[in-house]
C-alpha atoms as a PDB file:
ATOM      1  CA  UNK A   1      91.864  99.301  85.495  1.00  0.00           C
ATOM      2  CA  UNK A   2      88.584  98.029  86.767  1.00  0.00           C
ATOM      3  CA  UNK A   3      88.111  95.037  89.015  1.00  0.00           C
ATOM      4  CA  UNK A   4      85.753  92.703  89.231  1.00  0.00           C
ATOM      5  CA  UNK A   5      83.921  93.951  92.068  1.00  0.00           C
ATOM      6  CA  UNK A   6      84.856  97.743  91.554  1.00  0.00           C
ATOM      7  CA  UNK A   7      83.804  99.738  88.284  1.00  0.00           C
ATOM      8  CA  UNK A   8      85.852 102.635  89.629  1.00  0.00           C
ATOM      9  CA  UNK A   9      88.636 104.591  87.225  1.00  0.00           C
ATOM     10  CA  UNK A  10      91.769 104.994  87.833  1.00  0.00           C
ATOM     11  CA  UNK A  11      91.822 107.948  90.754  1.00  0.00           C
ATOM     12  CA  UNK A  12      88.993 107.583  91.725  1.00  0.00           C
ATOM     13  CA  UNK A  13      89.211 106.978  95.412  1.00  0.00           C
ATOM     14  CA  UNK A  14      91.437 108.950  97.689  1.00  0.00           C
ATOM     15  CA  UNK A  15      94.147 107.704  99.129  1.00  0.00           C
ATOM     16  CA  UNK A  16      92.014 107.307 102.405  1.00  0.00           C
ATOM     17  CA  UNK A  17      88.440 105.162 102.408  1.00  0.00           C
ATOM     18  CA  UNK A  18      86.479 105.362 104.954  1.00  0.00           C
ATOM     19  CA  UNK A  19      84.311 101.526 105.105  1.00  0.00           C
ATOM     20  CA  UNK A  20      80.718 101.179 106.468  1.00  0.00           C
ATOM     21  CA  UNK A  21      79.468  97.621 106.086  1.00  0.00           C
ATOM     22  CA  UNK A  22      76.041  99.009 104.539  1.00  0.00           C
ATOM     23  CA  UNK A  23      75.905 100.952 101.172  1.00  0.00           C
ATOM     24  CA  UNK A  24      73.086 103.169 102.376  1.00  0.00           C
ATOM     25  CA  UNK A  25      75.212 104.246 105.440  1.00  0.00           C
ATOM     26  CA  UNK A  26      77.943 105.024 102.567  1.00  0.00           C
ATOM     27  CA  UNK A  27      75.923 106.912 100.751  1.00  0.00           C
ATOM     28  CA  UNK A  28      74.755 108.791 103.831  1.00  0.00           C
ATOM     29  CA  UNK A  29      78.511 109.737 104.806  1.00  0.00           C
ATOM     30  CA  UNK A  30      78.914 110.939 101.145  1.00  0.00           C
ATOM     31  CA  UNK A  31      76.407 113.709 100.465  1.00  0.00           C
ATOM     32  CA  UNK A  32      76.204 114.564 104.653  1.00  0.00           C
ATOM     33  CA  UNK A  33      79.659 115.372 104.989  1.00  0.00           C
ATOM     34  CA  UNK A  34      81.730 115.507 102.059  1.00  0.00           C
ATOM     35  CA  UNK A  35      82.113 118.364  99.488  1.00  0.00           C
ATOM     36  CA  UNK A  36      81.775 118.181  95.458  1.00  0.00           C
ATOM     37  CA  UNK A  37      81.132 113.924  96.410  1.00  0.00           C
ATOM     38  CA  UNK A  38      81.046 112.025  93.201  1.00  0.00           C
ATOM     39  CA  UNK A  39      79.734 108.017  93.446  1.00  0.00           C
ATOM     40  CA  UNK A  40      82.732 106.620  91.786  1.00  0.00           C
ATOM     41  CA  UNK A  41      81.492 102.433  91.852  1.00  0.00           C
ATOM     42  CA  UNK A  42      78.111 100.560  92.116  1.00  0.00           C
ATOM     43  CA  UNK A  43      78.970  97.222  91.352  1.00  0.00           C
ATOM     44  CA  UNK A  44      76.182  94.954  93.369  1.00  0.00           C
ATOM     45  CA  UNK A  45      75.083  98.159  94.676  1.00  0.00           C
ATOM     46  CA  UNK A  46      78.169  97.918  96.757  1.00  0.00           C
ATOM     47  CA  UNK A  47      78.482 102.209  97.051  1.00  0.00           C
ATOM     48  CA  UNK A  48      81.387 104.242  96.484  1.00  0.00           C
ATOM     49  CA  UNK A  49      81.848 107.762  96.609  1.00  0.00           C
ATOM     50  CA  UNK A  50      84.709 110.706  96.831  1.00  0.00           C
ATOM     51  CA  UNK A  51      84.396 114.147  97.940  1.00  0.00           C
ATOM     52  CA  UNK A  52      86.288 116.238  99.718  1.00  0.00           C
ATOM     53  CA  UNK A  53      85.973 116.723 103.494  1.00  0.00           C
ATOM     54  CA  UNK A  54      86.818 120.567 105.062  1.00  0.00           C
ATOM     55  CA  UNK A  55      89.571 120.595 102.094  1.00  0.00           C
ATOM     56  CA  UNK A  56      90.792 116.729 102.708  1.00  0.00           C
ATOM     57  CA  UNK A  57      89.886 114.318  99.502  1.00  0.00           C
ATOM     58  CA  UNK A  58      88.335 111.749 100.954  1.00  0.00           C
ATOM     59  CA  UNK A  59      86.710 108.406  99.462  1.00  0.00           C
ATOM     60  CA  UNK A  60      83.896 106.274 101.327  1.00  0.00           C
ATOM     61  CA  UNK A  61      82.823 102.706 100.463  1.00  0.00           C
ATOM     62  CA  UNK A  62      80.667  99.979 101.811  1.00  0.00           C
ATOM     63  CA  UNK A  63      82.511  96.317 102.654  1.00  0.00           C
ATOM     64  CA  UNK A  64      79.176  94.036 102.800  1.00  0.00           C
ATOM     65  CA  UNK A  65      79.173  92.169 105.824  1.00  0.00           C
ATOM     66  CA  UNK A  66      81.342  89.545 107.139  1.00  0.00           C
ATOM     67  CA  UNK A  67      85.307  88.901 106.844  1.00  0.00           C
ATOM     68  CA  UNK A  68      85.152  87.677 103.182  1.00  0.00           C
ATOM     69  CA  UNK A  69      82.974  90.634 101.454  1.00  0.00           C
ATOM     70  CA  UNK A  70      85.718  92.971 103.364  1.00  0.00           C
ATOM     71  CA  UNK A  71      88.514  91.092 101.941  1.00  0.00           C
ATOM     72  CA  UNK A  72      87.772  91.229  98.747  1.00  0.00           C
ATOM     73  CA  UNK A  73      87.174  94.917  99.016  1.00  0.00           C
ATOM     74  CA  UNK A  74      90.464  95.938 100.489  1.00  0.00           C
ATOM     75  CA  UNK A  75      92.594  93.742  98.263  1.00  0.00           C
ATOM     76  CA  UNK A  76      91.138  95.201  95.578  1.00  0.00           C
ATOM     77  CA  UNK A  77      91.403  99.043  96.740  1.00  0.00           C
ATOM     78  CA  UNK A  78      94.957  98.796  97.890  1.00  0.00           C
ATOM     79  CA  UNK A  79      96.258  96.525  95.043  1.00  0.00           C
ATOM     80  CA  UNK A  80      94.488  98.298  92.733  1.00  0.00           C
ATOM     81  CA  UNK A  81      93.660 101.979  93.623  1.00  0.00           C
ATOM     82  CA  UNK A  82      96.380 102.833  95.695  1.00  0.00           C
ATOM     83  CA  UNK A  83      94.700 102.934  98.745  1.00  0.00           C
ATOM     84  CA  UNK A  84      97.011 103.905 101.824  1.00  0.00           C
ATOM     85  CA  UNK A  85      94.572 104.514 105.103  1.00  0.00           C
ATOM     86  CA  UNK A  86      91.258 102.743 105.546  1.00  0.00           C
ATOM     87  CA  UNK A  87      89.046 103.210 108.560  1.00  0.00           C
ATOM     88  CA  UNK A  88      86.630 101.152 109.269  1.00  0.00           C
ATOM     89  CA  UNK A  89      83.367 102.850 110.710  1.00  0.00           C
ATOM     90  CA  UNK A  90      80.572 100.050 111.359  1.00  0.00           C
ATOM     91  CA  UNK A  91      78.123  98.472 114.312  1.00  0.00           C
ATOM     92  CA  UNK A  92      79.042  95.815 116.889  1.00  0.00           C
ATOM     93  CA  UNK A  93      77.119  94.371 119.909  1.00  0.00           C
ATOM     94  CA  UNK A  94      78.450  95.334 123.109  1.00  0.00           C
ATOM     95  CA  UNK A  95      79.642  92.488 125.271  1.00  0.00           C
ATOM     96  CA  UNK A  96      81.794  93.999 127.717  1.00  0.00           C
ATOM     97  CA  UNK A  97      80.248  95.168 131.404  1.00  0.00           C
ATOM     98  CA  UNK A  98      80.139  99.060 130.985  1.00  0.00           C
ATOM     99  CA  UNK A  99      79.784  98.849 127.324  1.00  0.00           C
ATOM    100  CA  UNK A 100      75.811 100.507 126.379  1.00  0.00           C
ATOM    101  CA  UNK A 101      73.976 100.497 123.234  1.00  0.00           C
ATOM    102  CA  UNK A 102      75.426 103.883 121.226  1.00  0.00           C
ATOM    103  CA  UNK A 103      78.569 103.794 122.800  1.00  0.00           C
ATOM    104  CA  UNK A 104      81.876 104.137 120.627  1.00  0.00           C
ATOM    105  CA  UNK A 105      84.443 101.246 120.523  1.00  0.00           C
ATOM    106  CA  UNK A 106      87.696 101.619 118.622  1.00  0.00           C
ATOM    107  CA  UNK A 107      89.183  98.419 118.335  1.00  0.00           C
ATOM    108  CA  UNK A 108      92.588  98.393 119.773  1.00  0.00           C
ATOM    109  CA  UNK A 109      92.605  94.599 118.493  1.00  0.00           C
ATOM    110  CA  UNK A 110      90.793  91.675 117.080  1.00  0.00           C
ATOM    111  CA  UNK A 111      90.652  88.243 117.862  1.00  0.00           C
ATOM    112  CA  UNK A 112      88.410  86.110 115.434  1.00  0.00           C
ATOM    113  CA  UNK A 113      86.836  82.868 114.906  1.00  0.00           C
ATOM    114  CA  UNK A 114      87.885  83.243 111.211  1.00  0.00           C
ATOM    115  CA  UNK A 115      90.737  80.421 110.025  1.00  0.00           C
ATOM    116  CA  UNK A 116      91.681  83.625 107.553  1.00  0.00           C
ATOM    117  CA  UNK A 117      94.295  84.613 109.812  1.00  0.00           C
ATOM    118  CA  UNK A 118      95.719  81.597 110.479  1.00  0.00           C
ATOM    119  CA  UNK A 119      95.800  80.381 106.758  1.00  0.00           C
ATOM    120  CA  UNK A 120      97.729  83.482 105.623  1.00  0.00           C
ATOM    121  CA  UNK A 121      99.737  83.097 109.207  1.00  0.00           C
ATOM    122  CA  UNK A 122     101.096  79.411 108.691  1.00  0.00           C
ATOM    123  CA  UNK A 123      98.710  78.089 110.906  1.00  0.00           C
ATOM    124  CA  UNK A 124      99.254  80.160 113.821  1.00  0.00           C
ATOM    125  CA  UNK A 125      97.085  82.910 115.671  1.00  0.00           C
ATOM    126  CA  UNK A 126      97.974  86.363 113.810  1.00  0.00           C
ATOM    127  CA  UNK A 127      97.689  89.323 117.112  1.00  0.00           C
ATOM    128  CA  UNK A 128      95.235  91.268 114.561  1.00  0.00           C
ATOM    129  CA  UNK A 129      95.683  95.390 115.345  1.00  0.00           C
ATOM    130  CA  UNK A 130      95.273  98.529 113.944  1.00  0.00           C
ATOM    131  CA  UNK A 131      98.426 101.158 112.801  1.00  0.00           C
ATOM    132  CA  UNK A 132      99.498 102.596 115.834  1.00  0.00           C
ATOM    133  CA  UNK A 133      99.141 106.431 114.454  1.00  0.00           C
ATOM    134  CA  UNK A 134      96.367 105.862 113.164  1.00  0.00           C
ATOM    135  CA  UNK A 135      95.178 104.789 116.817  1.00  0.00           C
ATOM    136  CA  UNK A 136      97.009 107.300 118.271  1.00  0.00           C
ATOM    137  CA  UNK A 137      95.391 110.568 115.860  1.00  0.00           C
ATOM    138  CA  UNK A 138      92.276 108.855 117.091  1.00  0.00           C
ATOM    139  CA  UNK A 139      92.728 108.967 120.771  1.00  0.00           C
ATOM    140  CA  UNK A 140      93.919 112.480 120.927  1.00  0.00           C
ATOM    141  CA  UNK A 141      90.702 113.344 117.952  1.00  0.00           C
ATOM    142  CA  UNK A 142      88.485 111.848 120.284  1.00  0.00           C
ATOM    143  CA  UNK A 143      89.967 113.595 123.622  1.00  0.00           C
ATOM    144  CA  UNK A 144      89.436 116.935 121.693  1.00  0.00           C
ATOM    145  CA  UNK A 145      85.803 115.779 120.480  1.00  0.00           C
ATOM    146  CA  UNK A 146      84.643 114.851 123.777  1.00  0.00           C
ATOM    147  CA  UNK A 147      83.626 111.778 122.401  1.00  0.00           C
ATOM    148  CA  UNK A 148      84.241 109.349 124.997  1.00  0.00           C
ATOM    149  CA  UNK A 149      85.112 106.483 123.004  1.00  0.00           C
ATOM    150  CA  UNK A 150      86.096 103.266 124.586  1.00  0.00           C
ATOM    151  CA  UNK A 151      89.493 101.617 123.105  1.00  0.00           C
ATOM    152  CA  UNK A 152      89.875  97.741 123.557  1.00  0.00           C
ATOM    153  CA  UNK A 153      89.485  94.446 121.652  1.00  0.00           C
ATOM    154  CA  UNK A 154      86.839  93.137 119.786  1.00  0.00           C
ATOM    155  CA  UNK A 155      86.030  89.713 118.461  1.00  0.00           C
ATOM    156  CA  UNK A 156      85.536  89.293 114.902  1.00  0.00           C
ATOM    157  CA  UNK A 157      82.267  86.439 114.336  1.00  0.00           C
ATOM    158  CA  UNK A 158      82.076  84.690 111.378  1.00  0.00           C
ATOM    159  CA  UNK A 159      78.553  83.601 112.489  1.00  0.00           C
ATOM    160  CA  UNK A 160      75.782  86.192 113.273  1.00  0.00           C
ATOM    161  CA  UNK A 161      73.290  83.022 113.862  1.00  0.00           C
ATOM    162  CA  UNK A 162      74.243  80.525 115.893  1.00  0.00           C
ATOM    163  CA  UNK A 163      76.965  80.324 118.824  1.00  0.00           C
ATOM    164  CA  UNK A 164      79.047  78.232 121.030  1.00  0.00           C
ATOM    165  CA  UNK A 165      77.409  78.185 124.344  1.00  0.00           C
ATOM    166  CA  UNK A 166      81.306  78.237 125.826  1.00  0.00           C
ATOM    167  CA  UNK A 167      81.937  81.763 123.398  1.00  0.00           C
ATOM    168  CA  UNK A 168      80.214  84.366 125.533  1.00  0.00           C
ATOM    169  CA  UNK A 169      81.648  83.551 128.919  1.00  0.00           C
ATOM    170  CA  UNK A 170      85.072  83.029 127.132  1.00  0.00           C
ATOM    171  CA  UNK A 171      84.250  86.567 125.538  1.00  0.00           C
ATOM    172  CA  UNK A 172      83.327  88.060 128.961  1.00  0.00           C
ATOM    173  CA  UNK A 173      86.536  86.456 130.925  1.00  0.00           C
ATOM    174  CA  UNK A 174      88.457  88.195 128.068  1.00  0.00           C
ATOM    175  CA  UNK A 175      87.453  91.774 128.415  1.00  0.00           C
ATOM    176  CA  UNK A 176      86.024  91.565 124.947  1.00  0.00           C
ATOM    177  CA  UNK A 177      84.142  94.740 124.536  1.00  0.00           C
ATOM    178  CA  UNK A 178      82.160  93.955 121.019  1.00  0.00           C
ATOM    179  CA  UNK A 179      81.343  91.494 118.673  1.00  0.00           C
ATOM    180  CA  UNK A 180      81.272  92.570 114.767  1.00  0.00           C
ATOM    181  CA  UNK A 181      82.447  90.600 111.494  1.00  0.00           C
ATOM    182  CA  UNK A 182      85.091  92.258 110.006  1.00  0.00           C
ATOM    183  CA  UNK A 183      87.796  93.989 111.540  1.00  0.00           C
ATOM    184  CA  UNK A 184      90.502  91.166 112.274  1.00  0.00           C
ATOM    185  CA  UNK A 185      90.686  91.034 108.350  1.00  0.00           C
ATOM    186  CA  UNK A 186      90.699  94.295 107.750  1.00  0.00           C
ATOM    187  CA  UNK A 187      93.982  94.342 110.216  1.00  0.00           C
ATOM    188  CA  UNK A 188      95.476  91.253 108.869  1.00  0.00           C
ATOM    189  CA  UNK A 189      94.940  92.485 105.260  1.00  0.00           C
ATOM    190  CA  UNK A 190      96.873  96.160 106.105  1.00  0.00           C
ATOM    191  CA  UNK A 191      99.780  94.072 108.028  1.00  0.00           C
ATOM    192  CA  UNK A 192     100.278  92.381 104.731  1.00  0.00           C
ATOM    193  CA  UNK A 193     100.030  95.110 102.590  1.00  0.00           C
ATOM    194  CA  UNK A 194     101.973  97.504 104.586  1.00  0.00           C
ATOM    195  CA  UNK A 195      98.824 100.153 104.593  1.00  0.00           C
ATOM    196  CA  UNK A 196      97.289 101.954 107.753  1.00  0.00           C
ATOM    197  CA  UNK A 197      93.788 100.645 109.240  1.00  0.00           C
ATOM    198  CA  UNK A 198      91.574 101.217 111.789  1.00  0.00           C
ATOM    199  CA  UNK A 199      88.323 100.193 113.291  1.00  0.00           C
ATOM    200  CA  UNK A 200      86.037 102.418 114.922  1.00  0.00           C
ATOM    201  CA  UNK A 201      82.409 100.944 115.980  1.00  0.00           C
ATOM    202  CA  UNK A 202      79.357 102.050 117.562  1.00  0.00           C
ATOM    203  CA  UNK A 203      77.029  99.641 119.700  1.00  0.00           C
ATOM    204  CA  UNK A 204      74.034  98.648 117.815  1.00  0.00           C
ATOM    205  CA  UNK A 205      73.262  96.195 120.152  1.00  0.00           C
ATOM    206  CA  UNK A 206      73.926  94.218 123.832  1.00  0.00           C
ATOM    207  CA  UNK A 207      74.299  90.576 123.480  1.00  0.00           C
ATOM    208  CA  UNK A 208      73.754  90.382 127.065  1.00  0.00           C
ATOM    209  CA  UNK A 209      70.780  93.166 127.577  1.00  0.00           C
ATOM    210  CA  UNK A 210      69.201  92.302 124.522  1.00  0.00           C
ATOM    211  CA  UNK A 211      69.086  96.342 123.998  1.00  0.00           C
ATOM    212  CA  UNK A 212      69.066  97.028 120.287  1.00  0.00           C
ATOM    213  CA  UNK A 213      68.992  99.811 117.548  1.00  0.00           C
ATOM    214  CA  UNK A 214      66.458  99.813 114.552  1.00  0.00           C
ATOM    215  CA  UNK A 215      67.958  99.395 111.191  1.00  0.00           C
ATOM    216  CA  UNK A 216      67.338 102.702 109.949  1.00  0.00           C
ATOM    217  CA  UNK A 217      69.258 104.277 112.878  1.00  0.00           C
ATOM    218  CA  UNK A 218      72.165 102.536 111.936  1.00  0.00           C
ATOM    219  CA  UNK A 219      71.819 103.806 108.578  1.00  0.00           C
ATOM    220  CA  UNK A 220      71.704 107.314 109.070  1.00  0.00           C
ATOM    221  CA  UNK A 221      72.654 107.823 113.453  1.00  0.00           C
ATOM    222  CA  UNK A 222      75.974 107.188 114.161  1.00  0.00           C
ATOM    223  CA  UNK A 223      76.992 110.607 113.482  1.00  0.00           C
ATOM    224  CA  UNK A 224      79.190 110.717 116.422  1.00  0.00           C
ATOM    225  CA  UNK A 225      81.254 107.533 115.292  1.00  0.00           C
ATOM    226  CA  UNK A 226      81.626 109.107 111.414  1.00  0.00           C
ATOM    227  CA  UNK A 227      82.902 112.376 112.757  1.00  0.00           C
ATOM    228  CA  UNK A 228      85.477 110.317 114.936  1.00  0.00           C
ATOM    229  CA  UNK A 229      86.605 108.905 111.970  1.00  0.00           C
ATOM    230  CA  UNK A 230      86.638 111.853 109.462  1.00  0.00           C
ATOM    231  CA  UNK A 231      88.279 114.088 112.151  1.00  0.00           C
ATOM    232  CA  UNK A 232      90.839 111.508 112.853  1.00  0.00           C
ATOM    233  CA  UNK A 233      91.232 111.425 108.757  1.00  0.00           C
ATOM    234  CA  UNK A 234      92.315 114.850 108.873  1.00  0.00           C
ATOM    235  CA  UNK A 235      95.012 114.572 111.355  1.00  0.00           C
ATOM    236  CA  UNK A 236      96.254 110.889 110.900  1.00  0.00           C
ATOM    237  CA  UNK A 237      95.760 110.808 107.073  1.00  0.00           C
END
């Protein structure tokens, strides 16, 4: 059955999704690395697609941007496609000293400014993390990639304009390594669904350099992060 947002049959999407935030970067993952790829929904433009990756069946689909768009998404896949694994594969800006623009961050956890998790959590802070096999395939993917990674917590922003002055010291005290807009919901969603997720980001940006990517690198460059992700498909999947 259809959803509202997803015009996808029944089957359609493998069992694991990989999620960009931007359709085009979707659509990029789809015909660069998947096999016999088929675009399975377009609703909004919001890009779907499932091919097969070296034998593997594997779906990709965008999320939109920001902790809402994502929700809606994932309910909808799990509740309604049978979705088991989804990995997250998006940008942040790097916070953390250390962290450079192009660098890989797997989130290991995410805090948030979003009352999501505490509505769904009685009112309480929900400790937002990925499956730990997941996170585990990846570490020992990324150790036989060469990839270099970084693994630690992010903060999940409902607000890309606009700050509290207090936030990025707070952020810096913390060892917060990135800044993005999704991935605490993503983790709170799987928890309460009882599927597998996992977040794996490259730095598009430094909040505190001011270093930054252009838009149509982060469409079509993070090659490195997507091969993190597909590789870590294959053996946590």
């Amino acid at each position: 059955m259809m959803t509202p947002h997803i015009n996808a049959v029944q089957g359609a999407f493998a069992e694991t999704v990989l999620m960009p935030g931007d359709p085009l970067r979707a659509k990029y993952i789809a015909e660069t690395y998947l096999d016999d790829v088929v675009e399975v929904t377009n609703v909004r433009n919001m890009l779907g697609f499932t091919g097969l990756y070296k034998g593997k069946r594997i779906s990709v689909m965008a999320s939109g941007m920001g902790v809402p768009s994502i929700s809606i998404y994932i309910n909808e896949l799990i509740e309604h496609y049978g979705v088991k694994n989804l990995i997250r594969v998006g940008s942040t800006g790097g916070v953390a000293e250390g962290i450079n623009v192009r660098d890989i961050i797997v989130a290991t956890g995410a805090a948030t400014a979003s009352s999501a998790n505490r509505t769904r959590f009685a009112g309480y802070d929900y400790a937002a993390t990925p499956d730990f096999d997941l996170l585990k395939a990846c570490f020992l993917t990324d150790d036989l990639l060469g990839t270099q990674a970084k693994f630690g917590n992010v903060f999940t922003n409902d607000l890309f304009y606009g700050c509290d002055e207090n936030k990025t010291p707070a952020l810096l005290r913390m060892n917060i390594l990135g800044v993005e807009m999704e991935s605490s919901e993503l983790y709170a969603v799987a928890a309460m669904k009882r599927v597998r997720a996992l977040s794996i980001l490259t730095v598009s940006d430094h909040i505190i350099t001011g270093e930054e990517t252009t838009s149509a690198e982060r469409q079509t460059s993070f090659n490195q992060m997507i091969e993190l992700a597909l590789e870590t498909a294959l053996r946590g999947c």
